[in-house]
Protein backbone atom coordinates (compact mmCIF):
# COMPACT_ATOMS: atom_id res chain seq x y z
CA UNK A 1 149.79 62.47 51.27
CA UNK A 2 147.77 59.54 52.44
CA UNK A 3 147.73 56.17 51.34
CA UNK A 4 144.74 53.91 49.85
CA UNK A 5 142.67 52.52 53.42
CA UNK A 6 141.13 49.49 53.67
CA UNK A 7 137.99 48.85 55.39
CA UNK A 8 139.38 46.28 57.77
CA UNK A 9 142.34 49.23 58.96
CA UNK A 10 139.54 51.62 59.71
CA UNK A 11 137.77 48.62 62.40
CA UNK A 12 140.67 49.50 64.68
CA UNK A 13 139.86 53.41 64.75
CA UNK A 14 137.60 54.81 67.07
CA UNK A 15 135.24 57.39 66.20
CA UNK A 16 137.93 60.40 66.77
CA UNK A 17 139.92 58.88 64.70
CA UNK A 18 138.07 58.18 62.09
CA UNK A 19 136.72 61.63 62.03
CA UNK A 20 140.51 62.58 62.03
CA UNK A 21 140.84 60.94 58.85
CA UNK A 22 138.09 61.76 57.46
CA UNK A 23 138.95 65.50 57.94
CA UNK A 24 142.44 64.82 56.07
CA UNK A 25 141.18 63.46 53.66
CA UNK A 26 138.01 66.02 52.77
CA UNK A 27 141.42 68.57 53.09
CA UNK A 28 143.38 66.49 50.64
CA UNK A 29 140.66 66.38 48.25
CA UNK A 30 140.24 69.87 48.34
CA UNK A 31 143.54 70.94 47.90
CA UNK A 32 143.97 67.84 44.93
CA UNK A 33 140.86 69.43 43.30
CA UNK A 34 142.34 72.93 43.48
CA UNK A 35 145.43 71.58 41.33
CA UNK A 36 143.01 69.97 38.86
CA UNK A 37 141.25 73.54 38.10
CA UNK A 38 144.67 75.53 37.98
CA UNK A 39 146.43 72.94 36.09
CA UNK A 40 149.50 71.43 38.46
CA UNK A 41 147.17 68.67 39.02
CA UNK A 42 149.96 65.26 38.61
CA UNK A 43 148.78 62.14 39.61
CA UNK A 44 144.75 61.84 38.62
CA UNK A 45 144.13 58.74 40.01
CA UNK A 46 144.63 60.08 43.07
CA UNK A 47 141.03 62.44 43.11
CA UNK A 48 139.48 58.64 42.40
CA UNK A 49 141.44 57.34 45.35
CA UNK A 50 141.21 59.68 47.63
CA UNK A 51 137.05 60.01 46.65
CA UNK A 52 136.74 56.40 47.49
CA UNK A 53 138.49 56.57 50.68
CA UNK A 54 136.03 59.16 52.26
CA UNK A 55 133.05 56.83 50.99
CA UNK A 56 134.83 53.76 52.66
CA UNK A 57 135.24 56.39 56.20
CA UNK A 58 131.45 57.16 55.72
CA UNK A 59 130.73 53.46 55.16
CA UNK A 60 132.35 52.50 58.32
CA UNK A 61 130.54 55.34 60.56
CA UNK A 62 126.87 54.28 59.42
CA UNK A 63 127.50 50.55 59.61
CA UNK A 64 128.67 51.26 63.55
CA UNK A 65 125.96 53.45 63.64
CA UNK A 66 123.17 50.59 62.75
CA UNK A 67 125.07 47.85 64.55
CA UNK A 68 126.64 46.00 61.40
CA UNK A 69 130.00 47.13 62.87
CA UNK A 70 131.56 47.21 66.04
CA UNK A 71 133.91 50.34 67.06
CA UNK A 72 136.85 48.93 69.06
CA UNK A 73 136.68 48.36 72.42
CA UNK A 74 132.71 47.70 72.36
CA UNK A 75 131.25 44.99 74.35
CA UNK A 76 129.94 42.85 71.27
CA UNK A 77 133.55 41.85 70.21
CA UNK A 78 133.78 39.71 73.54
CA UNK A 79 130.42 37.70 71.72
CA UNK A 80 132.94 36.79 68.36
C-alpha cells in the first residue's frame, strides 16, 4: 500500500516514473474498489486518497505537458 503524494515529491519523477505510479495506483484502486463491492473493504478513506493521488499524477503530466512544470533534468531549471 502506498502512501498520500504530494505534488512537490512527484517534481523529482520523470515521466517513467510517474507513469509507474500512476499504474500502482489505478491497480490499487481497483483492487480497493473490489473490496468495497464484496464487503472486506477496511479503511474508506483510503478510495478518497488514493482517487486524489491519481488526479495529483495527472495534474503533474499536463502541467509538464503545457510548460507550467518542469520534468527533472530539463534545461529550464538552470533559468530558476
Amino acid at each position: 500500500m502506498l502512501m498520500a503524494v504530494k505534488a512537490h515529491e512527484l517534481d523529482e519523477l520523470n515521466a517513467i516514473d510517474l507513469e509507474a505510479r500512476l499504474r500502482e495506483a489505478k491497480e490499487e484502486l481497483f483492487n480497493l474498489r473490489f473490496q468495497a463491492a464484496t464487503g472486506q473493504l477496511e479503511s474508506h478513506g483510503r478510495l478518497r486518497t488514493v482517487k486524489k493521488d491519481i488526479a495529483r499524477i495527472y495534474t503533474v503530466v499536463r502541467e509538464r505537458e503545457l510548460g507550467i512544470r518542469t520534468a527533472p533534468g530539463s534545461s529550464n531549471e538552470d533559468e530558476k
